[in-house]
C-alpha atoms as a PDB file:
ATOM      1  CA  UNK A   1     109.776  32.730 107.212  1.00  0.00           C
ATOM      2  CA  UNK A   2     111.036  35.348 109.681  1.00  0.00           C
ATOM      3  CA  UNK A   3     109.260  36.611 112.327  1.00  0.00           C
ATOM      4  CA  UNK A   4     108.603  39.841 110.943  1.00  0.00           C
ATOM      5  CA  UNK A   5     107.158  38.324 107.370  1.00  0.00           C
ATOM      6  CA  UNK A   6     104.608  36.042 109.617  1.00  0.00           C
ATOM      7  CA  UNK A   7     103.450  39.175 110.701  1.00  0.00           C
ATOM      8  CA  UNK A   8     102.854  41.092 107.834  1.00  0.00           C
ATOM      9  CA  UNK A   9     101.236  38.020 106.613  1.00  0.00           C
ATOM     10  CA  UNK A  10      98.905  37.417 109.743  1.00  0.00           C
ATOM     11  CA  UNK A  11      98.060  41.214 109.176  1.00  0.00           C
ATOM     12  CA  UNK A  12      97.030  40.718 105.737  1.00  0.00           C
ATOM     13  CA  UNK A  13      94.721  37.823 106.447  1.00  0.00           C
ATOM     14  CA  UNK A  14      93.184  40.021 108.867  1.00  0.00           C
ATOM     15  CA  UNK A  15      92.550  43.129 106.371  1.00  0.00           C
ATOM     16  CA  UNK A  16      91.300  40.225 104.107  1.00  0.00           C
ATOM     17  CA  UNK A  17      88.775  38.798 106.729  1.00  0.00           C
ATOM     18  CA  UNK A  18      87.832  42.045 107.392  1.00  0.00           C
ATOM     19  CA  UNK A  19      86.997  43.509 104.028  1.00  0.00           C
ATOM     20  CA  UNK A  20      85.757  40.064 102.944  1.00  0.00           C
ATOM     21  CA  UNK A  21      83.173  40.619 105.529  1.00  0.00           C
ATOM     22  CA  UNK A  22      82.720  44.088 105.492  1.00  0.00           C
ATOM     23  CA  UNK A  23      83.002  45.049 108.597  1.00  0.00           C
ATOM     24  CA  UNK A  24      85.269  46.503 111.531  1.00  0.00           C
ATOM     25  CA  UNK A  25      86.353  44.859 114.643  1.00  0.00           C
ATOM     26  CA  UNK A  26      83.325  45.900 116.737  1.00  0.00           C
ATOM     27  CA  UNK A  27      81.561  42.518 115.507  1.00  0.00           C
ATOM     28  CA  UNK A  28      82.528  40.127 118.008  1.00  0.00           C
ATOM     29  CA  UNK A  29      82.577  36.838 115.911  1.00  0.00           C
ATOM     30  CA  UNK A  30      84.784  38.748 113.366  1.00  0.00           C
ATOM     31  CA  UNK A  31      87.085  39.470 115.671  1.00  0.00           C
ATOM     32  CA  UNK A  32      87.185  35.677 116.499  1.00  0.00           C
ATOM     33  CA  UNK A  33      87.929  34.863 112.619  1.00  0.00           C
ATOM     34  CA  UNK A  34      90.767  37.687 113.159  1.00  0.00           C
ATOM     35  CA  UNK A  35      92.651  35.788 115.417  1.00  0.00           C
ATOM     36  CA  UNK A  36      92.424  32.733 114.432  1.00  0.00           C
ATOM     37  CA  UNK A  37      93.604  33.874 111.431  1.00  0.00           C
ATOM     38  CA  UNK A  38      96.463  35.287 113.145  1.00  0.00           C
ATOM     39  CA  UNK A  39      97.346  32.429 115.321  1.00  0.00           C
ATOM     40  CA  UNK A  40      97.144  30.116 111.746  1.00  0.00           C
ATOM     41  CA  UNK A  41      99.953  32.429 110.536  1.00  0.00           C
ATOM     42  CA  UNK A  42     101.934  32.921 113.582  1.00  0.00           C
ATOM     43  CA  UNK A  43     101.542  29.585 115.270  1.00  0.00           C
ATOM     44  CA  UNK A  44     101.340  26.799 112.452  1.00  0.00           C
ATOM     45  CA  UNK A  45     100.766  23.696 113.898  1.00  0.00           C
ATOM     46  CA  UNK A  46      99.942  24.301 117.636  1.00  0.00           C
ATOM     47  CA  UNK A  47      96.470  23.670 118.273  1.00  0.00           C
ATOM     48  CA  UNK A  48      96.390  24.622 121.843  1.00  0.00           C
ATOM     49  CA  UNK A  49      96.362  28.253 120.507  1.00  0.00           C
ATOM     50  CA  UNK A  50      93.382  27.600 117.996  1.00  0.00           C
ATOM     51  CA  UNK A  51      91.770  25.475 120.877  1.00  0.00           C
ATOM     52  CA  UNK A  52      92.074  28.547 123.569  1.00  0.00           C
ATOM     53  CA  UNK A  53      91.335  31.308 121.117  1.00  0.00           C
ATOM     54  CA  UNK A  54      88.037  29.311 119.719  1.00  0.00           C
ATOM     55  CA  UNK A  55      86.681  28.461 123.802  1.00  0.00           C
ATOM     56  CA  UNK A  56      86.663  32.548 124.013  1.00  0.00           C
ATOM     57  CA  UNK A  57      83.281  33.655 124.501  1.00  0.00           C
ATOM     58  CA  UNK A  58      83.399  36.308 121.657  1.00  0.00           C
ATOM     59  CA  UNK A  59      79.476  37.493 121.767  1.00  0.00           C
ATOM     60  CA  UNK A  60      76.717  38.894 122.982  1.00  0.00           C
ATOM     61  CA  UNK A  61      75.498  36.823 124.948  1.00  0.00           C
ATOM     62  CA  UNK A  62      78.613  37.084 127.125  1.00  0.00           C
ATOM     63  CA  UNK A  63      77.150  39.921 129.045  1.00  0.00           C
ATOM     64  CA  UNK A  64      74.014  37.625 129.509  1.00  0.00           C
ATOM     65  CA  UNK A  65      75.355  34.640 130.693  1.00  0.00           C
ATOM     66  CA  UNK A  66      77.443  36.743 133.247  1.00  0.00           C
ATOM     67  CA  UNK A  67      74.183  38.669 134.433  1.00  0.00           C
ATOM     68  CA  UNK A  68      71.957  35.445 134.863  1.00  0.00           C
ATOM     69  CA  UNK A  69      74.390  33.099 136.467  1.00  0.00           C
ATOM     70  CA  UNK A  70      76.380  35.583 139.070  1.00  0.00           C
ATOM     71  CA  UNK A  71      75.186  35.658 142.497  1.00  0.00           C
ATOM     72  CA  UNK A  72      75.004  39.631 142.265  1.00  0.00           C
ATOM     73  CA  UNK A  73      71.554  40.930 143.189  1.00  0.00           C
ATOM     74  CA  UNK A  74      71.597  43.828 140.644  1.00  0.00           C
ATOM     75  CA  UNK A  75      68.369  45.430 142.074  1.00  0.00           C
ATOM     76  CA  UNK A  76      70.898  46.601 144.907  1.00  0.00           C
ATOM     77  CA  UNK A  77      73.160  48.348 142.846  1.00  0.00           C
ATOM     78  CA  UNK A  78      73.338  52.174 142.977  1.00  0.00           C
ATOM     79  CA  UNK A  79      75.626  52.637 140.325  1.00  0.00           C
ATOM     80  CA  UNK A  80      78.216  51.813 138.106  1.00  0.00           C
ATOM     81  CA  UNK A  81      81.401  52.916 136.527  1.00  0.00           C
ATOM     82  CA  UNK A  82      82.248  51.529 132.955  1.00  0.00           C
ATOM     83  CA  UNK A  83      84.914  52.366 130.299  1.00  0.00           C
ATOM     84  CA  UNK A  84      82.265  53.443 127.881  1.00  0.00           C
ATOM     85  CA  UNK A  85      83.111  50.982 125.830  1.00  0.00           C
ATOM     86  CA  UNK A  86      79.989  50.273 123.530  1.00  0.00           C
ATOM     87  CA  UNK A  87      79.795  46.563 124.953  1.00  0.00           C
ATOM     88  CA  UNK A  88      79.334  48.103 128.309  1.00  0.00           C
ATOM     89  CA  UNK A  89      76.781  51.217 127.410  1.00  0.00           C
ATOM     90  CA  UNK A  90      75.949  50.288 124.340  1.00  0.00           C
ATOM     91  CA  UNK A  91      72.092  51.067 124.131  1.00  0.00           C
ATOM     92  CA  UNK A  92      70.856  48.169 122.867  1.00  0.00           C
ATOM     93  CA  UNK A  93      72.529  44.917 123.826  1.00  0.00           C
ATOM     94  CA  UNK A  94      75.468  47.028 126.497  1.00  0.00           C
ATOM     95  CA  UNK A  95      75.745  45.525 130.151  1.00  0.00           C
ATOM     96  CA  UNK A  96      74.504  48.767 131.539  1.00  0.00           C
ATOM     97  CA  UNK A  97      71.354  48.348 129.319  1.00  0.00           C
ATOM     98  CA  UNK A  98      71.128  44.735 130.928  1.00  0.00           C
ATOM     99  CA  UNK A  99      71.490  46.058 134.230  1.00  0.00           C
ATOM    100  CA  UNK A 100      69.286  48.441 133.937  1.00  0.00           C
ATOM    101  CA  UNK A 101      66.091  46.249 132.899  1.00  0.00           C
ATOM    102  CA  UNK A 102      66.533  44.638 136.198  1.00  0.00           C
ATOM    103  CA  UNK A 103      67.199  47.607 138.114  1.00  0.00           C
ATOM    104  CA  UNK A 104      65.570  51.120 136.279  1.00  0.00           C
ATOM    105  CA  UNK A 105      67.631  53.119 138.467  1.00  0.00           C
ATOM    106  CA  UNK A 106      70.439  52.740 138.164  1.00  0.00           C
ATOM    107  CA  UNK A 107      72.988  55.285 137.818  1.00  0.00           C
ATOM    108  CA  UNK A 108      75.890  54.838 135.131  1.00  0.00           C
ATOM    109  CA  UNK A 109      79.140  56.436 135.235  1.00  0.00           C
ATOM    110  CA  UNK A 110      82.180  56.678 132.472  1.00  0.00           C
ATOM    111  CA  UNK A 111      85.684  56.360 134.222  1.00  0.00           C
ATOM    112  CA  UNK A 112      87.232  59.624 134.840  1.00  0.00           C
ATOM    113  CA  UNK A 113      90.929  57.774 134.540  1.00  0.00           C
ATOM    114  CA  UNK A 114      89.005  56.526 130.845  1.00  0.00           C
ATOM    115  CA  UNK A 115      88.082  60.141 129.900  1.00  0.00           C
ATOM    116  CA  UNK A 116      91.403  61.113 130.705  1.00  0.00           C
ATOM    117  CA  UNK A 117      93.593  58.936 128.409  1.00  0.00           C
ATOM    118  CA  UNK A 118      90.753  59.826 125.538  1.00  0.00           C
ATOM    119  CA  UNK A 119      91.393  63.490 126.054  1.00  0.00           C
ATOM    120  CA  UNK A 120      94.814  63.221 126.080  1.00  0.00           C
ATOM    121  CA  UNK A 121      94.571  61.282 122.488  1.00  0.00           C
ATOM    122  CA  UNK A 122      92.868  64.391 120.760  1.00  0.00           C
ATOM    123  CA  UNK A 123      96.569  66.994 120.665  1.00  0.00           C
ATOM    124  CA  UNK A 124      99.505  66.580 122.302  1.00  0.00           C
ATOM    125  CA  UNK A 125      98.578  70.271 123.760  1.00  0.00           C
ATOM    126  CA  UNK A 126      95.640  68.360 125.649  1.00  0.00           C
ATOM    127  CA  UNK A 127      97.939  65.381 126.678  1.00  0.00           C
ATOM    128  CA  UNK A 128     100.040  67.607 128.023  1.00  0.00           C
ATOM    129  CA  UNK A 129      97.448  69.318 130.120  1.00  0.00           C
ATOM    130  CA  UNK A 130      96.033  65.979 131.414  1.00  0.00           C
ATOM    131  CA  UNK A 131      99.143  64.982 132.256  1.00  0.00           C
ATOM    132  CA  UNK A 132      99.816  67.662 134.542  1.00  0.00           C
ATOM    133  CA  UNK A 133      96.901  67.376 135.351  1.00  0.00           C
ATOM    134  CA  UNK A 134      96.951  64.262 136.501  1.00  0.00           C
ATOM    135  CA  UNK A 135     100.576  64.311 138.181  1.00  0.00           C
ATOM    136  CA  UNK A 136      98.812  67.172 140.403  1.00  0.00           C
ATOM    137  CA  UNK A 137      96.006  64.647 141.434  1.00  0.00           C
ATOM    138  CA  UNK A 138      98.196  61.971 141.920  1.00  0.00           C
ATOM    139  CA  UNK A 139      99.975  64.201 144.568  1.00  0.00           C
ATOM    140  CA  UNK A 140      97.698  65.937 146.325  1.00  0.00           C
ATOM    141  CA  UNK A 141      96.069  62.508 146.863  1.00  0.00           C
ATOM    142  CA  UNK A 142      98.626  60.315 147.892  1.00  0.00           C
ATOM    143  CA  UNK A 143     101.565  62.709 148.783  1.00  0.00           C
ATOM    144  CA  UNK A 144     100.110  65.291 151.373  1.00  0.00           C
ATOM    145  CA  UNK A 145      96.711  64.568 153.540  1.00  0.00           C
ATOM    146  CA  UNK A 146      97.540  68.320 154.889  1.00  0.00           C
ATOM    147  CA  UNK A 147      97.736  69.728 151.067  1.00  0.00           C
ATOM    148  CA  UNK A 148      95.103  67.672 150.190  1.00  0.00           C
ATOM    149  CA  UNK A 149      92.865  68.792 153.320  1.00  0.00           C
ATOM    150  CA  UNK A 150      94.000  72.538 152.455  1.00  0.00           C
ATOM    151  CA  UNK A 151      92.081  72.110 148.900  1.00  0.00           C
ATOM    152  CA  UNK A 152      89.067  70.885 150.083  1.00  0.00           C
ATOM    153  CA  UNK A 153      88.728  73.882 152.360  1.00  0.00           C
ATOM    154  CA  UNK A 154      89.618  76.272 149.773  1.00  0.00           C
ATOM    155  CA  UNK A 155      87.083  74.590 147.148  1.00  0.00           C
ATOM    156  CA  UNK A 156      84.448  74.899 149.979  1.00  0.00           C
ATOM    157  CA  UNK A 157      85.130  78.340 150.824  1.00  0.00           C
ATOM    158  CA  UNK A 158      85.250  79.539 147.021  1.00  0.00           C
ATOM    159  CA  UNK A 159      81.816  77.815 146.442  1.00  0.00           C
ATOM    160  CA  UNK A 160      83.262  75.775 143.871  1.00  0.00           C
ATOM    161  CA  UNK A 161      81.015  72.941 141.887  1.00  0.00           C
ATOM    162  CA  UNK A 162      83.029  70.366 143.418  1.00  0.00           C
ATOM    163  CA  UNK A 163      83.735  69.699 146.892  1.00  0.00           C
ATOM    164  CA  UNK A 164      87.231  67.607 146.135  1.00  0.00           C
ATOM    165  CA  UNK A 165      89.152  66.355 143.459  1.00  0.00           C
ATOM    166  CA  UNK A 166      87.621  63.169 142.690  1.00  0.00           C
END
């Protein structure tokens, strides 16, 4: 089989696993069965693959294990940034959730580099701004402390919500 058949074969035994369970990748142990069932089609035979890819902690308790056996005293924490993915703020069983039990105040915040990619996904119009937008950042950060220094003067002096870029 070519290389391109074993993939459109691996696919299909994903949309089958998938609609055989009725559900989307968000279940963890789903997503497990997904690639394993990819591995079976594009790997036959080597078990090191279906060894490594069944060791991967796939659930929720991931989150918990890593919160009761690090050394991090979470009480301390101020805040966080996540990439508001739903296994990080996810209200129920997220690691902000988690973090929070321990420590009730605790301030969470969503990437701004995060909520830039997702705004640039919604038009191209968008993408273009946030590209732009982002180029300027990127420069006035990195390229010119005197620029940079110049816009956090006239942001100050303009009473502007925000004292500098990021």
């Amino acid at each position: 089989m070519s290389k391109q058949e074993k993939s459109a074969e691996a696919a299909l035994h994903v949309c089958w696993t998938l609609s055989k369970h009725q559900k989307t990748f968000s279940d963890s142990e789903i997503m497990k069965e997904c690639m394993l069932e990819v591995a079976s089609a594009l790997f036959e035979g080597k078990k090191d693959v279906f060894t490594a890819i069944q060791s991967i902690p796939m659930s929720a308790r991931t989150n918990d294990e890593f919160i009761k056996n690090s050394n991090i005293h979470f009480g301390k924490l101020v805040s966080l940034s996540t990439d508001g993915a739903s296994a990080m703020i996810g209200k129920g069983k997220g690691a902000v959730k988690k973090i929070r039990d321990q420590n009730p105040g605790l301030i969470s915040y969503q990437c701004i580099i995060h909520q830039t990619a997702l705004c640039g996904k919604l038009s191209a119009t968008l993408k273009e701004v946030m590209d732009s937008l982002v180029q300027l950042i990127n420069f006035m950060r990195s390229h010119s402390s005197l620029q940079h220094r110049k816009f956090k003067k006239f942001l100050s002096e303009g009473d502007a919500a925000y004292s500098d870029l990021l």
